[in-house]
C-alpha atoms as a PDB file:
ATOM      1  CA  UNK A   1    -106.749  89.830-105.261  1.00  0.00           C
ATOM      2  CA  UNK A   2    -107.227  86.227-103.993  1.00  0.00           C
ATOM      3  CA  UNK A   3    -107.690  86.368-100.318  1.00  0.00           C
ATOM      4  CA  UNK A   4    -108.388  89.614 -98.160  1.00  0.00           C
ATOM      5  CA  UNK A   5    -108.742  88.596 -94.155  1.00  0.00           C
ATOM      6  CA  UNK A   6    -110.422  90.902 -92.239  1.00  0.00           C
ATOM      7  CA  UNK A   7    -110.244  90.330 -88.217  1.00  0.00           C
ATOM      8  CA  UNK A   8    -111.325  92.949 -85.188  1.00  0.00           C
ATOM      9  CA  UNK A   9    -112.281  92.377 -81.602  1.00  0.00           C
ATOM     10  CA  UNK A  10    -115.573  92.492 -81.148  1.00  0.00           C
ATOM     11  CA  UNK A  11    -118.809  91.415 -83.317  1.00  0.00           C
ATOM     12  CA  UNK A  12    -119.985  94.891 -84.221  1.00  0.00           C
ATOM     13  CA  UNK A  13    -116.316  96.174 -85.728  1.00  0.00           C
ATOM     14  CA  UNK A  14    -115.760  93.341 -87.582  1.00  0.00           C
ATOM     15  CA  UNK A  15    -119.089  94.123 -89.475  1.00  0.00           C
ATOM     16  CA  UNK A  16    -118.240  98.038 -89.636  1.00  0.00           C
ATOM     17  CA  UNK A  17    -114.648  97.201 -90.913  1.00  0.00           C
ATOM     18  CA  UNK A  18    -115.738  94.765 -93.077  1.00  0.00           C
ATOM     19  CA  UNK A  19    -118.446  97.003 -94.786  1.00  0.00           C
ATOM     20  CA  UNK A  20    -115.569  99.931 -95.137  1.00  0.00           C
ATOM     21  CA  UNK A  21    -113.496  96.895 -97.245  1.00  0.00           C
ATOM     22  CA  UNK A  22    -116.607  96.077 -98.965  1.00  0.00           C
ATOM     23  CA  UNK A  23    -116.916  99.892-100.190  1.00  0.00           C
ATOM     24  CA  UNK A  24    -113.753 100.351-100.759  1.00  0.00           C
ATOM     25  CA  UNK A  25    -113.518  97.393-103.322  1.00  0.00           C
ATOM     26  CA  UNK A  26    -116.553  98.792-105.246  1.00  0.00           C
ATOM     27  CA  UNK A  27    -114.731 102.532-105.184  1.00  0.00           C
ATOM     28  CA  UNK A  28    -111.859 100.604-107.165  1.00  0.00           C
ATOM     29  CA  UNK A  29    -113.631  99.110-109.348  1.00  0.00           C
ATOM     30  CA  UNK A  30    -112.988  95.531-108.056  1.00  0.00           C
ATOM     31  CA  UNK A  31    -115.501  92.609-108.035  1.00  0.00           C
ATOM     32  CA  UNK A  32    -116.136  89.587-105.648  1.00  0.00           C
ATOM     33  CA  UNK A  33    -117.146  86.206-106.887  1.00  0.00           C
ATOM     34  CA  UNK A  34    -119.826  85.628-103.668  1.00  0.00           C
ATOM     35  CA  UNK A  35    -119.479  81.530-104.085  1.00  0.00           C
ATOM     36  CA  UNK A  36    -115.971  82.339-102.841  1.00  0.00           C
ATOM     37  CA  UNK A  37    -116.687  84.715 -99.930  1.00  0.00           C
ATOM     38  CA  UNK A  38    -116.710  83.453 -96.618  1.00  0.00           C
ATOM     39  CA  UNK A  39    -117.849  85.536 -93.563  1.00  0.00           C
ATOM     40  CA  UNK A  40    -117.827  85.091 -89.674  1.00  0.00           C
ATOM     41  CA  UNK A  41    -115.223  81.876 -89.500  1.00  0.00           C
ATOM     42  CA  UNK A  42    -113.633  81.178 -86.013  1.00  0.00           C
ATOM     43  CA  UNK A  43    -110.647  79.761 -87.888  1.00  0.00           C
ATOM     44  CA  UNK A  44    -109.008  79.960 -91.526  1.00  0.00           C
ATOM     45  CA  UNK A  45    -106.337  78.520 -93.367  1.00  0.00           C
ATOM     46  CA  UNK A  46    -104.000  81.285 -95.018  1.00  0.00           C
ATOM     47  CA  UNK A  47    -100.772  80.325 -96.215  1.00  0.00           C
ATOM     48  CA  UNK A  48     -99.316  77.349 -94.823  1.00  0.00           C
ATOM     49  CA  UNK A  49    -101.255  78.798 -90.980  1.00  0.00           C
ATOM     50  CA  UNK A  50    -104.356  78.243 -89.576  1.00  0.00           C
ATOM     51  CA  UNK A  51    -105.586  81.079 -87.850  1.00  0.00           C
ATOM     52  CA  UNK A  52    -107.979  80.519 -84.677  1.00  0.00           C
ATOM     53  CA  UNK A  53    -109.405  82.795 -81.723  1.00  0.00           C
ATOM     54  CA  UNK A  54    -106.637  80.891 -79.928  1.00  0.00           C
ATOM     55  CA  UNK A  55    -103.975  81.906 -81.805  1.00  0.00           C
ATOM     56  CA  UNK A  56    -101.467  80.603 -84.813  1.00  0.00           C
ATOM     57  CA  UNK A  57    -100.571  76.782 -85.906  1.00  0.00           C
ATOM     58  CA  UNK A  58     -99.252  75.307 -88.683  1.00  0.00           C
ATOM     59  CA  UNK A  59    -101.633  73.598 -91.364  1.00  0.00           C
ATOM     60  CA  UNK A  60    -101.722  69.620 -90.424  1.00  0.00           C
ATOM     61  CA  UNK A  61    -101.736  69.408 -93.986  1.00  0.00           C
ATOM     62  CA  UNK A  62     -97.758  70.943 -94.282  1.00  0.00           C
ATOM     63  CA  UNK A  63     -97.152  69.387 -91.671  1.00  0.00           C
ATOM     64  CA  UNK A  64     -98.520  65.822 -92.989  1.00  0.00           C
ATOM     65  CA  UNK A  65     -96.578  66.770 -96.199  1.00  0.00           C
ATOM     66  CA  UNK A  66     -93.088  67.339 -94.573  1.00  0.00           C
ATOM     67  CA  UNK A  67     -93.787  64.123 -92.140  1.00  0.00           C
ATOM     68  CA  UNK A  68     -93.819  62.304 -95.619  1.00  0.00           C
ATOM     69  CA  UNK A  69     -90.642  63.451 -96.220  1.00  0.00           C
ATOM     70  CA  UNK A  70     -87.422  61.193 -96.911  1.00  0.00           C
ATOM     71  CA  UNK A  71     -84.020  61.425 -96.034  1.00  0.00           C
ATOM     72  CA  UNK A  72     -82.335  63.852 -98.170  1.00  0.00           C
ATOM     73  CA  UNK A  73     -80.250  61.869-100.390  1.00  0.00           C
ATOM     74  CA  UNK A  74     -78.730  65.194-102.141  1.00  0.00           C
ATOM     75  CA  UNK A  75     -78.233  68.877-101.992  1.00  0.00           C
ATOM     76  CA  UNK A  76     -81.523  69.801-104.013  1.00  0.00           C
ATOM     77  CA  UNK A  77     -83.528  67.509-101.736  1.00  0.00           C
ATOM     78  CA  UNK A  78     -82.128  68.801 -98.377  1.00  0.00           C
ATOM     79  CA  UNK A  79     -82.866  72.153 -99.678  1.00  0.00           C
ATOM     80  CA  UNK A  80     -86.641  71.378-100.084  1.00  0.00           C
ATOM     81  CA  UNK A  81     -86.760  70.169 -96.944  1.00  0.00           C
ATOM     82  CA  UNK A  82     -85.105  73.126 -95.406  1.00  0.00           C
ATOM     83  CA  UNK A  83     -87.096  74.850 -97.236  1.00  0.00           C
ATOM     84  CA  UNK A  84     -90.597  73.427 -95.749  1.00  0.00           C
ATOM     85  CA  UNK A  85     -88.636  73.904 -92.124  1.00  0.00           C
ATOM     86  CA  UNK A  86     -87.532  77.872 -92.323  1.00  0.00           C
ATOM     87  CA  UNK A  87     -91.361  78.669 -93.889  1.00  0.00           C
ATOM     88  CA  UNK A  88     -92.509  77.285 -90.413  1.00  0.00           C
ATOM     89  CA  UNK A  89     -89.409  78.382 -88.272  1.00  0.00           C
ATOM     90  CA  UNK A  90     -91.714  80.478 -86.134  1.00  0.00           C
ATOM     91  CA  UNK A  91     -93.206  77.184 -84.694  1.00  0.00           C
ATOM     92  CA  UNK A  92     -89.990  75.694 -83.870  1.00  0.00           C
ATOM     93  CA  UNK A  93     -87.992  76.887 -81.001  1.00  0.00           C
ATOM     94  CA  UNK A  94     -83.473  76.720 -81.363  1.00  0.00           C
ATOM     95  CA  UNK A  95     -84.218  76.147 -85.183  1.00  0.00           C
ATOM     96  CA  UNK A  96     -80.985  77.458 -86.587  1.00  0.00           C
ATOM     97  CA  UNK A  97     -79.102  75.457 -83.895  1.00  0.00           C
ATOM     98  CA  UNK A  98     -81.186  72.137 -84.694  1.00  0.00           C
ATOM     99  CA  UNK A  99     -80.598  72.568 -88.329  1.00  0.00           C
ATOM    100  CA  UNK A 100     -76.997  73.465 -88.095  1.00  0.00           C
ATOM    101  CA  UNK A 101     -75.725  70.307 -89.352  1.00  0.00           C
ATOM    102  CA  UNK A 102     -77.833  69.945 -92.187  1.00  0.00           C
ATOM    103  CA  UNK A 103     -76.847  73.310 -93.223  1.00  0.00           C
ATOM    104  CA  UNK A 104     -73.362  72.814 -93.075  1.00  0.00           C
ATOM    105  CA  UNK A 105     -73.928  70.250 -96.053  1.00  0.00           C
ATOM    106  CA  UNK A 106     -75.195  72.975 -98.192  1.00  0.00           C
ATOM    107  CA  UNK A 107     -72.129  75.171 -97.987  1.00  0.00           C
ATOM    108  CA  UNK A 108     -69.900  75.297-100.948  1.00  0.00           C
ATOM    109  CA  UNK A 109     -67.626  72.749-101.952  1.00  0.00           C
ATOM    110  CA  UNK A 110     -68.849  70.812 -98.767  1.00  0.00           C
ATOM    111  CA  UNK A 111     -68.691  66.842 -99.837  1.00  0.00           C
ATOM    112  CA  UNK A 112     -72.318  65.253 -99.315  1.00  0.00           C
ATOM    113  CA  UNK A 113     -72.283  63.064 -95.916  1.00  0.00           C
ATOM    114  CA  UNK A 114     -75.225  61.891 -94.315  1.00  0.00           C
ATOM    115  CA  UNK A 115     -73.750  61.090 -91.076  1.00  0.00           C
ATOM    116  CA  UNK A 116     -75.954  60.392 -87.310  1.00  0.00           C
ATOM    117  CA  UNK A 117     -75.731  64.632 -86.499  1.00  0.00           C
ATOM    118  CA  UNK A 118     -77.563  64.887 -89.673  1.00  0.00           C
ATOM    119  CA  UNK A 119     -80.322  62.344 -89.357  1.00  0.00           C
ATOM    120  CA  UNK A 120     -81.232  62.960 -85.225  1.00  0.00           C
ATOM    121  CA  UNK A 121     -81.020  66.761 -86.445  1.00  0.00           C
ATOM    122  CA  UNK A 122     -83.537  65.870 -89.942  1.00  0.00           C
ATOM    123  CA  UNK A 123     -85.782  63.618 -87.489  1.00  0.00           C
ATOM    124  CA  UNK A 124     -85.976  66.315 -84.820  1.00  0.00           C
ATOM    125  CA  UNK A 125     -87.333  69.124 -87.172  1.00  0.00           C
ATOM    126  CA  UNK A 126     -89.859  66.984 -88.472  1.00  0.00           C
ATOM    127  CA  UNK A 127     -90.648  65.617 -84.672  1.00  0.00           C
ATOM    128  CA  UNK A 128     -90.861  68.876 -83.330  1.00  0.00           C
ATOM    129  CA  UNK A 129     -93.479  70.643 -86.375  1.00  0.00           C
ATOM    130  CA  UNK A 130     -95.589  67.185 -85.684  1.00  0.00           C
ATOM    131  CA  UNK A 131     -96.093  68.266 -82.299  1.00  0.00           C
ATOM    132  CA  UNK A 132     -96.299  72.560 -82.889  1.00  0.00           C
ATOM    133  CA  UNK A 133     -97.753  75.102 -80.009  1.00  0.00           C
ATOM    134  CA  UNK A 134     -99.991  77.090 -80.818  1.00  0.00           C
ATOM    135  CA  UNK A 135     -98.918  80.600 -81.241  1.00  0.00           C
ATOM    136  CA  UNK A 136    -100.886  83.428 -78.888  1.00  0.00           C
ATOM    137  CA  UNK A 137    -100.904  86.649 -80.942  1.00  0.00           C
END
C-alpha cells in the first residue's frame, strides 16, 4: 500500500481513527516506513487533487502540465489531451459540450481537421482548468 488518507471532523477522532488504522496494519502483518508518514496536514496532494479543509482543487502542477500543452496535431495527441481533461472533468462545468468538437475528430473514419470550433473549444478547456473552483465536499 502506497498512500492510506485518513480524515475525521474533529482533533480527537482523527487520532482515535487513526490509531484503529495503525492497529489494524500491525494485525495484518503490514509495515510503515516512518520517513514516509506524514500526520496532521491541513492539505495533501493525492492523485492529480489537492485536498484542503476548504475543499477539492486540481494540482497546479496538472494543471501547469496541460497549460504546456500544444495543439493536437493528430489523433494520439488529442487523445492525451482529452485524456488530462476527462481525469479533471469534475472541475470543469458543460465539459462534454465544450469538448464536443474535439471529440467528433476521434470518431471512426472521421478525416483529421483542425478547424476554429476545435481550437476556441482546445483553448477553453485549458482556460477554464487554469482558473478551477474549488470543490466544497
Amino acid at each position: 500500500i502506497d498512500d492510506i488518507l485518513i480524515h475525521a471532523p474533529s482533533k480527537e477522532e482523527l487520532e482515535a481513527t487513526t490509531i484503529v488504522v495503525l492497529k489494524r496494519l500491525r494485525n495484518a502483518g503490514m509495515t510503515l516506513n516512518p520517513d514516509k508518514c506524514v500526520f496532521k496536514q491541513k492539505s495533501v496532494t493525492f492523485l492529480g487533487h489537492i485536498l484542503t479543509g476548504e475543499g477539492l482543487k486540481p494540482d497546479p502542477l496538472k494543471i501547469e502540465a496541460i497549460k504546456r500543452i500544444k495543439v493536437p496535431t493528430n489523433v494520439k495527441e488529442l487523445q492525451r489531451f482529452l485524456g488530462c481533461v476527462t481525469y479533471l472533468s469534475k472541475f470543469i462545468p458543460n465539459v462534454s459540450e465544450i469538448s464536443h468538437s474535439l471529440r467528433q475528430l476521434l470518431e471512426h473514419q472521421t478525416e483529421w481537421y483542425w478547424s476554429h470550433n476545435q481550437d476556441e473549444a482546445f483553448n477553453e478547456l485549458k482556460e477554464i482548468l487554469q482558473n478551477a473552483p474549488v470543490l466544497r465536499y
